[in-house]
Protein backbone atom coordinates (compact mmCIF):
# COMPACT_ATOMS: atom_id res chain seq x y z
CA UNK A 1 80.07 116.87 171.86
CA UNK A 2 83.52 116.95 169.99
CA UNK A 3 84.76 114.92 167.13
CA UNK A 4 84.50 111.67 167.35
CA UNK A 5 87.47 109.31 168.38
CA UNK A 6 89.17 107.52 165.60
CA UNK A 7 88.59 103.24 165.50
CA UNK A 8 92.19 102.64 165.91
CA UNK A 9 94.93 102.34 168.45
CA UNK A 10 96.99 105.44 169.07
CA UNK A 11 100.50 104.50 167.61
CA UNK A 12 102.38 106.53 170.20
CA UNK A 13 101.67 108.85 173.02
CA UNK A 14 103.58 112.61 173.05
CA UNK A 15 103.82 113.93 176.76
CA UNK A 16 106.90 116.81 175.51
CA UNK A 17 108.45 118.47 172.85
CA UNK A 18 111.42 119.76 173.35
CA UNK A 19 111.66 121.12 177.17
CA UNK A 20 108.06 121.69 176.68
CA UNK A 21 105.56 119.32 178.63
CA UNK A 22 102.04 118.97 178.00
CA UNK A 23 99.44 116.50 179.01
CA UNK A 24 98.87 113.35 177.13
CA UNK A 25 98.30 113.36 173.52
CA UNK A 26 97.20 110.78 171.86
CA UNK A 27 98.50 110.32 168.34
CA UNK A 28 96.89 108.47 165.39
CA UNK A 29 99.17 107.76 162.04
CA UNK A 30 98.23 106.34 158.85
CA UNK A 31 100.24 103.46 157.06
CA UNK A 32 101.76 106.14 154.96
CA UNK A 33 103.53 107.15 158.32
CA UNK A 34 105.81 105.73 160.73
CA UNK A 35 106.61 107.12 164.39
CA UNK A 36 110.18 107.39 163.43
CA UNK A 37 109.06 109.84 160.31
CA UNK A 38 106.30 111.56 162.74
CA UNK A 39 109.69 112.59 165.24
CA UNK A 40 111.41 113.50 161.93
CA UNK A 41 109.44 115.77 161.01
CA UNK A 42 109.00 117.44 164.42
CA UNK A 43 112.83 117.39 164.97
CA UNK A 44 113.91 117.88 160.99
CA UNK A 45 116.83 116.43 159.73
CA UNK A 46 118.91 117.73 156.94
CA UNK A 47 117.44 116.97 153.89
CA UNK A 48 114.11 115.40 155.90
CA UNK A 49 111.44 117.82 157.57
CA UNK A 50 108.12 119.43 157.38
CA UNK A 51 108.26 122.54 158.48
CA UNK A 52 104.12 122.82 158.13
CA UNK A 53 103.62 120.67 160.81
CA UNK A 54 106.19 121.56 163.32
CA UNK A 55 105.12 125.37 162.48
CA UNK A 56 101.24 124.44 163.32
CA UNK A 57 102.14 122.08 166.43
CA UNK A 58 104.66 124.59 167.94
CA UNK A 59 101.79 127.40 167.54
CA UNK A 60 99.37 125.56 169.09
CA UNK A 61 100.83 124.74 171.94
CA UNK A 62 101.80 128.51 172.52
CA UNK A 63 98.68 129.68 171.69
CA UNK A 64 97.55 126.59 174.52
CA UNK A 65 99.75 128.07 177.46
CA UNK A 66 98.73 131.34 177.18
CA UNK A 67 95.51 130.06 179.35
CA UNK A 68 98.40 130.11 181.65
CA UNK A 69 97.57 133.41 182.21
CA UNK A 70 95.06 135.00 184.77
CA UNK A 71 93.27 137.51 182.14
CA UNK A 72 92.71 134.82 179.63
CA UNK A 73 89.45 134.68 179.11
CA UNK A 74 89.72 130.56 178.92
CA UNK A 75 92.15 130.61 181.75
CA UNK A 76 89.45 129.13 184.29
CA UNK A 77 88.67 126.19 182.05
CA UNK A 78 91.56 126.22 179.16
CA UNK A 79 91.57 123.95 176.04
CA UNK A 80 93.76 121.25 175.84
CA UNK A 81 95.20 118.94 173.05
CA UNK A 82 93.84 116.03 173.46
CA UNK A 83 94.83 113.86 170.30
CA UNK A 84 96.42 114.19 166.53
CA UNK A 85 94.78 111.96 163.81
CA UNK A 86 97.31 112.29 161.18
CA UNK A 87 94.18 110.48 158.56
CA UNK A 88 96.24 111.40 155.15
CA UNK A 89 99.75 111.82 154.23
CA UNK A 90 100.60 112.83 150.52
CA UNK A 91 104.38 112.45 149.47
CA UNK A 92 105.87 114.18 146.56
CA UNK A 93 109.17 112.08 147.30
CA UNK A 94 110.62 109.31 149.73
CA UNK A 95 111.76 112.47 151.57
CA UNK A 96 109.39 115.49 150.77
CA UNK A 97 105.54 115.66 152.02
CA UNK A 98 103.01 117.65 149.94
CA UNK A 99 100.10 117.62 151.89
CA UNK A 100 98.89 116.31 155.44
CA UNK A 101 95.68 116.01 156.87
CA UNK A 102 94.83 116.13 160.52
CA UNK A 103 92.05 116.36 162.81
CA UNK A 104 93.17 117.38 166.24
CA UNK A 105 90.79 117.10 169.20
CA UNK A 106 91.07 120.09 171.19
CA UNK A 107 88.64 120.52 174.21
CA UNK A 108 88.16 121.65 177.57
CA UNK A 109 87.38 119.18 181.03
CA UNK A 110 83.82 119.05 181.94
CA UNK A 111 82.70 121.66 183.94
CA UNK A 112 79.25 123.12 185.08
CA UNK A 113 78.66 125.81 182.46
CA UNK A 114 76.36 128.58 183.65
CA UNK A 115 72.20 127.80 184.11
CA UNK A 116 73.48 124.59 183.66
CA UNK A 117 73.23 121.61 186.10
CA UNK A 118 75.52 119.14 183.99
CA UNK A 119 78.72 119.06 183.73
CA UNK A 120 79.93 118.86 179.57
CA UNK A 121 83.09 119.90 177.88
CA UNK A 122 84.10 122.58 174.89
CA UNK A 123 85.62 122.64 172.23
CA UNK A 124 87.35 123.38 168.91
CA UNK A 125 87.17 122.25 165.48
CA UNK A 126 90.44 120.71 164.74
CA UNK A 127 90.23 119.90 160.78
CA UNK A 128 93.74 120.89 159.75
CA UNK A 129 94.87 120.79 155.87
CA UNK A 130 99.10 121.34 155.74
CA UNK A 131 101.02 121.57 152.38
CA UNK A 132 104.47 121.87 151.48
CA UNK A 133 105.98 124.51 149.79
CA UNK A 134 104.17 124.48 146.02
CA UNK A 135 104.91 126.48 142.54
CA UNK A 136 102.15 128.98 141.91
CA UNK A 137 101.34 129.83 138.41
CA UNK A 138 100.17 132.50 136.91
CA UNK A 139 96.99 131.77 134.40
CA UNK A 140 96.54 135.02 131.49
CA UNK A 141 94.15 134.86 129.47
C-alpha cells in the first residue's frame, strides 16, 4: 500500500530537469501556487527562488539514480518518484516562501517479493515539511 492519491487533477506533468530525465511525475499544486511559480522556484530567478525545494528535489533524484548502480541494494527493483503533492504553501511575501508542504509518492513496480506469490509494490514515506531561511532566537531565562 502507499499513500493514497490526491482527488485532484495533476496541474502539470515533469518528465526533466535540467538535462536530467526521469519518468513521469505527476505534480499536484495548491491555489496558493501556479506552474509558472512551481518552474520559478526550480529554476530561481533573481530576487524569486526557493532554494528548499530545488535543494530536496535535486537530492532526491541523485539519491534515485544511484539504483543505477549494480551493488545497490535496490538496484533490482529501484524506487521511483512517482508524484509531488505540493498540499500547503505559506508566503512570507509576494516573492519569499516560508514554508511548503509536500507529500511525494515514492515506490517501487510490482514485483514478486520472496515466499510471496503476488506481485505488490514498496515504498517510502514521502511527508516532506520545507522552510525558508528563519531568525532563531535565543530564549534566557
Amino acid at each position: 500500500m502507499s499513500a493514497p492519491p490526491p482527488k485532484r487533477e495533476p496541474s502539470l506533468i515533469l518528465t526533466q530537469l535540467g538535462n536530467q530525465i526521469f519518468d513521469v511525475v505527476s505534480v499536484y499544486l495548491p491555489d496558493t501556487l501556479t506552474p509558472t511559480q512551481f518552474y520559478q522556484l526550480l529554476f530561481p530567478k533573481p530576487a524569486f527562488g526557493f532554494p528548499a525545494l530545488k535543494n530536496w528535489f535535486t537530492r532526491l533524484l541523485q539519491n534515485l539514480e544511484l539504483q543505477g548502480n549494480v551493488d545497490h541494494p535496490h538496484y533490482k527493483h529501484p524506487y521511483k518518484l512517482r508524484a509531488i503533492d505540493i498540499q500547503a504553501v505559506d508566503w512570507f511575501s509576494s516573492t519569499r516562501i516560508g514554508f511548503m508542504k509536500i507529500q511525494a509518492k515514492i515506490e517501487t513496480d510490482k514485483y514478486v517479493h520472496e515466499h510471496e506469490k503476488e506481485a505488490r509494490l514498496d515504498w517510502l514515506p514521502g511527508a516532506v515539511f520545507l522552510r525558508g531561511g528563519s531568525v532563531a532566537m535565543l530564549v534566557r531565562a
